[in-house]
PDB file of N, CA and C in Angstrom:
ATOM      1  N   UNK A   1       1.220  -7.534  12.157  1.00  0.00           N
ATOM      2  CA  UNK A   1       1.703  -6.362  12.857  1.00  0.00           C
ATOM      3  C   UNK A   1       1.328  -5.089  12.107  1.00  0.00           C
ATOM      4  N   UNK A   2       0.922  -5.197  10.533  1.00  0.00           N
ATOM      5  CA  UNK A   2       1.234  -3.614  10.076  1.00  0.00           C
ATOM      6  C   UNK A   2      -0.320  -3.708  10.243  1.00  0.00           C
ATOM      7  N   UNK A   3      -1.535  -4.180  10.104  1.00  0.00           N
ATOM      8  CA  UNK A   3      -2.660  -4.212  10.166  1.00  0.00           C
ATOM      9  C   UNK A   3      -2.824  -3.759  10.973  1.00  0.00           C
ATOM     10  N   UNK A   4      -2.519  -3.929  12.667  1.00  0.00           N
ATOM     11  CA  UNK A   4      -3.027  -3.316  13.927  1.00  0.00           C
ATOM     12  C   UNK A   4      -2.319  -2.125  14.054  1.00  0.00           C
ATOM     13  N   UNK A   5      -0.978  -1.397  13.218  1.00  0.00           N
ATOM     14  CA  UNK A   5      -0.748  -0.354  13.377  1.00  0.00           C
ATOM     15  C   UNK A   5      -1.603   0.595  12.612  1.00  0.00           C
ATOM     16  N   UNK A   6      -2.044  -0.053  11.568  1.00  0.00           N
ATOM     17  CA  UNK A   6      -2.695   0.533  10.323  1.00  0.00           C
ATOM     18  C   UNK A   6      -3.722   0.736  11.412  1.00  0.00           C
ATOM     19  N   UNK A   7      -4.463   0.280  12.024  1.00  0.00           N
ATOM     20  CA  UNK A   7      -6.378  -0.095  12.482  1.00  0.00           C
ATOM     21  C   UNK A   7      -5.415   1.293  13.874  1.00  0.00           C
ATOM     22  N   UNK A   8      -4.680   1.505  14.126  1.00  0.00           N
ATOM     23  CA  UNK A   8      -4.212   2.448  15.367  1.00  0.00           C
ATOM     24  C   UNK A   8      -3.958   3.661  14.597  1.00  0.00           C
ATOM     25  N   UNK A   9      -4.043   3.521  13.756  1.00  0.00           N
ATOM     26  CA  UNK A   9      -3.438   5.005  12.885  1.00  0.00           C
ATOM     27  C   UNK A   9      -4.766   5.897  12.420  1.00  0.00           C
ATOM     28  N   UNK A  10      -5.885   4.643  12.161  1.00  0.00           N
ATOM     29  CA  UNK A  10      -7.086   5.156  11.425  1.00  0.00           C
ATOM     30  C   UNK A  10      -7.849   5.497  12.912  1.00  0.00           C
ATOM     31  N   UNK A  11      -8.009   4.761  13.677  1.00  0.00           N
ATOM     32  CA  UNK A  11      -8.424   4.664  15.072  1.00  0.00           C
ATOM     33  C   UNK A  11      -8.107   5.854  15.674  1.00  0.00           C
ATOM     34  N   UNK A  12      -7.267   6.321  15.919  1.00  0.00           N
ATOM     35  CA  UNK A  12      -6.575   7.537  16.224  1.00  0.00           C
ATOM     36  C   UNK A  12      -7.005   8.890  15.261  1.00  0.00           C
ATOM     37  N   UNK A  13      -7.023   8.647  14.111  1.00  0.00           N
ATOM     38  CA  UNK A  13      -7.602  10.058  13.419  1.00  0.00           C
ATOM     39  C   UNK A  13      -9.626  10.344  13.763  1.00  0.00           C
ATOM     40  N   UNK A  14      -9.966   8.480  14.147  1.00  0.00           N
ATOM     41  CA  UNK A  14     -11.035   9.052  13.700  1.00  0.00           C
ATOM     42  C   UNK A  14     -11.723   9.938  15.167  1.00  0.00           C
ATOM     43  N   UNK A  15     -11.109   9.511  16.395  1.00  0.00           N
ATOM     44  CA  UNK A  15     -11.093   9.875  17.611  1.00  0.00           C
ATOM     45  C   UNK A  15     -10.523  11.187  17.700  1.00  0.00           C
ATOM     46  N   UNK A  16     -10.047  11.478  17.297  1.00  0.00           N
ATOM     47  CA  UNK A  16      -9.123  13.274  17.369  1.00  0.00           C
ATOM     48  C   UNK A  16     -10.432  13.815  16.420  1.00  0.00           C
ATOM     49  N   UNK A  17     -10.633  13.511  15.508  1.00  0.00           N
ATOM     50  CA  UNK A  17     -11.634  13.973  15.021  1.00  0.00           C
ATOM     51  C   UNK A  17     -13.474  14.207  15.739  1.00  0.00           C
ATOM     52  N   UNK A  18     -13.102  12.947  16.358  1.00  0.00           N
ATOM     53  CA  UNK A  18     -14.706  13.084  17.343  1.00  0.00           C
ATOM     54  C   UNK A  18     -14.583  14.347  18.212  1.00  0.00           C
ATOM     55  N   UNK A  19     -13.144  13.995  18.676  1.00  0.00           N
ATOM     56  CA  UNK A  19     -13.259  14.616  20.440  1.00  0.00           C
ATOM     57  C   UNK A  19     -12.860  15.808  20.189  1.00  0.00           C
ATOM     58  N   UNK A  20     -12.921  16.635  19.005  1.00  0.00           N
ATOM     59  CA  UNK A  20     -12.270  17.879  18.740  1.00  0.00           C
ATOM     60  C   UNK A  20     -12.989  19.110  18.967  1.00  0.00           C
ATOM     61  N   UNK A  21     -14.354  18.372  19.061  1.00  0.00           N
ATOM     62  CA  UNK A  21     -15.277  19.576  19.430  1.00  0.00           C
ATOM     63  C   UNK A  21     -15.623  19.651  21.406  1.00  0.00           C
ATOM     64  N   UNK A  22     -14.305  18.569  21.935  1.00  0.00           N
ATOM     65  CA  UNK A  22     -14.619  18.874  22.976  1.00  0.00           C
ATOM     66  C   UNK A  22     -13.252  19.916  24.058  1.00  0.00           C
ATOM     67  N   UNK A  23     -13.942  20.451  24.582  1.00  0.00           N
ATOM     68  CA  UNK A  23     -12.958  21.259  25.578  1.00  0.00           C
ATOM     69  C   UNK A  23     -12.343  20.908  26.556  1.00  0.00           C
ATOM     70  N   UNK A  24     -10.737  20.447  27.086  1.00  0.00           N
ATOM     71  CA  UNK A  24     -10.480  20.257  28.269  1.00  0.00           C
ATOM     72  C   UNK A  24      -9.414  21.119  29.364  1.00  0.00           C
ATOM     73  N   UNK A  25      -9.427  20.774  30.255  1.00  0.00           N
ATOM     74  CA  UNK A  25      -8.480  22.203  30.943  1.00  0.00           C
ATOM     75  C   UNK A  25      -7.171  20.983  31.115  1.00  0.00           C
ATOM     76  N   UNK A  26      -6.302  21.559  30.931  1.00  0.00           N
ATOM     77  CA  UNK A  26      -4.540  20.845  30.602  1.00  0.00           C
ATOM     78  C   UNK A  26      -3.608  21.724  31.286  1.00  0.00           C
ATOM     79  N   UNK A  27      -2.433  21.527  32.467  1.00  0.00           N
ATOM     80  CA  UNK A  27      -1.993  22.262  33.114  1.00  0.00           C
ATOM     81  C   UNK A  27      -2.490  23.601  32.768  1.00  0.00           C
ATOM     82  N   UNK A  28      -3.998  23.945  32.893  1.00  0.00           N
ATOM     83  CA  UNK A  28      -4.260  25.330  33.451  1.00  0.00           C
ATOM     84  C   UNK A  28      -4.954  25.985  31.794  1.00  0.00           C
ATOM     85  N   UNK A  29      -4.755  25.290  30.948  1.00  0.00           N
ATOM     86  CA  UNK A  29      -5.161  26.021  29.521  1.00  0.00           C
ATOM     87  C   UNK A  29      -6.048  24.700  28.925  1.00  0.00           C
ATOM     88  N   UNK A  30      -6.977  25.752  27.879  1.00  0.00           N
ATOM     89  CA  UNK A  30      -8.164  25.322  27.623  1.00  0.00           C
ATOM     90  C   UNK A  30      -7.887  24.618  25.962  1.00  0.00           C
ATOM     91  N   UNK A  31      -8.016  23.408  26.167  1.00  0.00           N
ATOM     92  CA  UNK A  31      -7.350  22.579  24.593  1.00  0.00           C
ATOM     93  C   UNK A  31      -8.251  21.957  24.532  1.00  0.00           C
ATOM     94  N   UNK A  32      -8.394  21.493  22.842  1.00  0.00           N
ATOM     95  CA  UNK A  32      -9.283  21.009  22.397  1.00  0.00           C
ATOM     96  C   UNK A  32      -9.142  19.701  22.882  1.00  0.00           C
ATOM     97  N   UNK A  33      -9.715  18.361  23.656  1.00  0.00           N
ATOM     98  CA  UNK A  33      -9.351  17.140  23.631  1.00  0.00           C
ATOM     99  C   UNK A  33      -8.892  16.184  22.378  1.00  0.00           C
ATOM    100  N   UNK A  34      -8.702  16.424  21.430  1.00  0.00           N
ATOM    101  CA  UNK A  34      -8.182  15.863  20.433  1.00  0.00           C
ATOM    102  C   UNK A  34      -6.402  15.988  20.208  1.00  0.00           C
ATOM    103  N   UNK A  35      -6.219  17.415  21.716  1.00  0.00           N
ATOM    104  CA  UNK A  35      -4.632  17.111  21.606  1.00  0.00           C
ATOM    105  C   UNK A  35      -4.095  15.934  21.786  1.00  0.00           C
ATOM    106  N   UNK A  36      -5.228  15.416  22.727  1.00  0.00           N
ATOM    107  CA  UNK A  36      -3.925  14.192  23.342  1.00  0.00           C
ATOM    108  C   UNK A  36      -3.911  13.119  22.254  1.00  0.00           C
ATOM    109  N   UNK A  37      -4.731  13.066  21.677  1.00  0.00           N
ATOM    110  CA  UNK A  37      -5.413  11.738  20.653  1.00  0.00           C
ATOM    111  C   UNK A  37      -3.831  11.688  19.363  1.00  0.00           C
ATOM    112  N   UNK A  38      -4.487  12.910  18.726  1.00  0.00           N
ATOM    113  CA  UNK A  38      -3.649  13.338  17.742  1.00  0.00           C
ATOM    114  C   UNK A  38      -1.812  13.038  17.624  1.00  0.00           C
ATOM    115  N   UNK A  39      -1.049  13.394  18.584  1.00  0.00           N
ATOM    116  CA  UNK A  39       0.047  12.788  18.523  1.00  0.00           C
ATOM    117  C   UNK A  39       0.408  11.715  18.286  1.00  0.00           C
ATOM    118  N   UNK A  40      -0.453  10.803  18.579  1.00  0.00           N
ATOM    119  CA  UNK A  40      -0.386   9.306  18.743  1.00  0.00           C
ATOM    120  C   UNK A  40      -0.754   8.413  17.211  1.00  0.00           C
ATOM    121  N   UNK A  41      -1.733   9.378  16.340  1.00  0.00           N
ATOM    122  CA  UNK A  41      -1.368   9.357  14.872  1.00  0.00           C
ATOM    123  C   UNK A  41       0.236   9.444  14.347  1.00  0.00           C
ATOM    124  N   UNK A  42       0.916  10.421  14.881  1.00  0.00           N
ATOM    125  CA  UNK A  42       1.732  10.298  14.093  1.00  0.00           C
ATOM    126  C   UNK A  42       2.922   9.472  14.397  1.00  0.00           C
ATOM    127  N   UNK A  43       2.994   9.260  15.538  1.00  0.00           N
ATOM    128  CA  UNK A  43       3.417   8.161  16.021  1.00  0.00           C
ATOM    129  C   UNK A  43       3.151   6.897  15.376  1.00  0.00           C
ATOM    130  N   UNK A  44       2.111   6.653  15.206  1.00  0.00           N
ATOM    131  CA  UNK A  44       1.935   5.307  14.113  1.00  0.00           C
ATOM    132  C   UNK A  44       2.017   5.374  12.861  1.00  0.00           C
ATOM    133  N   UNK A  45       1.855   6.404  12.423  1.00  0.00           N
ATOM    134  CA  UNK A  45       2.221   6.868  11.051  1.00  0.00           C
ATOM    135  C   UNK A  45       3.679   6.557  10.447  1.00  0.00           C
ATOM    136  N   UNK A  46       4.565   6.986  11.521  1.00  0.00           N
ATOM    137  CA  UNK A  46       6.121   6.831  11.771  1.00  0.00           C
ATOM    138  C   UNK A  46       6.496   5.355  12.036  1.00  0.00           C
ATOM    139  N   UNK A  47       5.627   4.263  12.448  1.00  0.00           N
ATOM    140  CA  UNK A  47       5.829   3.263  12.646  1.00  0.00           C
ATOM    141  C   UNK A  47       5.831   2.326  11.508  1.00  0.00           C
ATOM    142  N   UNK A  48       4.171   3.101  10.663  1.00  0.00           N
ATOM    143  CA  UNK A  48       3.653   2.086   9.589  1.00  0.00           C
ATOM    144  C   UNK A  48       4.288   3.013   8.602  1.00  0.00           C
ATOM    145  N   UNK A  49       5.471   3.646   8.415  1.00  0.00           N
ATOM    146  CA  UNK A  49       6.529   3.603   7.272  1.00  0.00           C
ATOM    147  C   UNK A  49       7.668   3.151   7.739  1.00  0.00           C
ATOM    148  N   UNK A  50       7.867   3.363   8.867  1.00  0.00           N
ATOM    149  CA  UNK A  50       9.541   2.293   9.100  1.00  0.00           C
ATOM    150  C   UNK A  50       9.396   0.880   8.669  1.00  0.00           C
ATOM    151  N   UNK A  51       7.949   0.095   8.428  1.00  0.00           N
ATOM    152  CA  UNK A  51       7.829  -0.935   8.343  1.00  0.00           C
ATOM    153  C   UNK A  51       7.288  -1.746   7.214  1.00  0.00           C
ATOM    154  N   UNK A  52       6.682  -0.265   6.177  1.00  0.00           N
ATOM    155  CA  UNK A  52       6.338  -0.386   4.737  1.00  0.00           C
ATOM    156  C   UNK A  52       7.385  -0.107   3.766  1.00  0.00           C
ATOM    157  N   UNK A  53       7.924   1.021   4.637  1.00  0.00           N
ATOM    158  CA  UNK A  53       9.023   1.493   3.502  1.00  0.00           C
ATOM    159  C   UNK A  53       8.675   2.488   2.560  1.00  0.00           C
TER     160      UNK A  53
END
């Protein structure tokens, strides 16, 4: 279990990082596509210490 959160945590940075140079329109405003990616790091981040300690 902490391996595939770990491989979702790295997975997730390295994708926010790709897609950051791209532009998308989001109820009406112009965001980098790496918003949506990015949350979801820390979300696992928060997971793989509730579970490392």
């Amino acid at each position: 279990m902490v391996l595939a959160v770990v491989a979702l945590f790295v997975a997730c940075l390295i994708v926010a990082n790709t897609m950051a140079v791209k532009v998308v329109t989001l109820f009406g405003l112009l965001l980098p596509a790496a918003i949506v990616i990015f949350p979801l790091s820390y979300i696992a981040g928060d997971v793989l210490e509730e579970k490392t300690g």
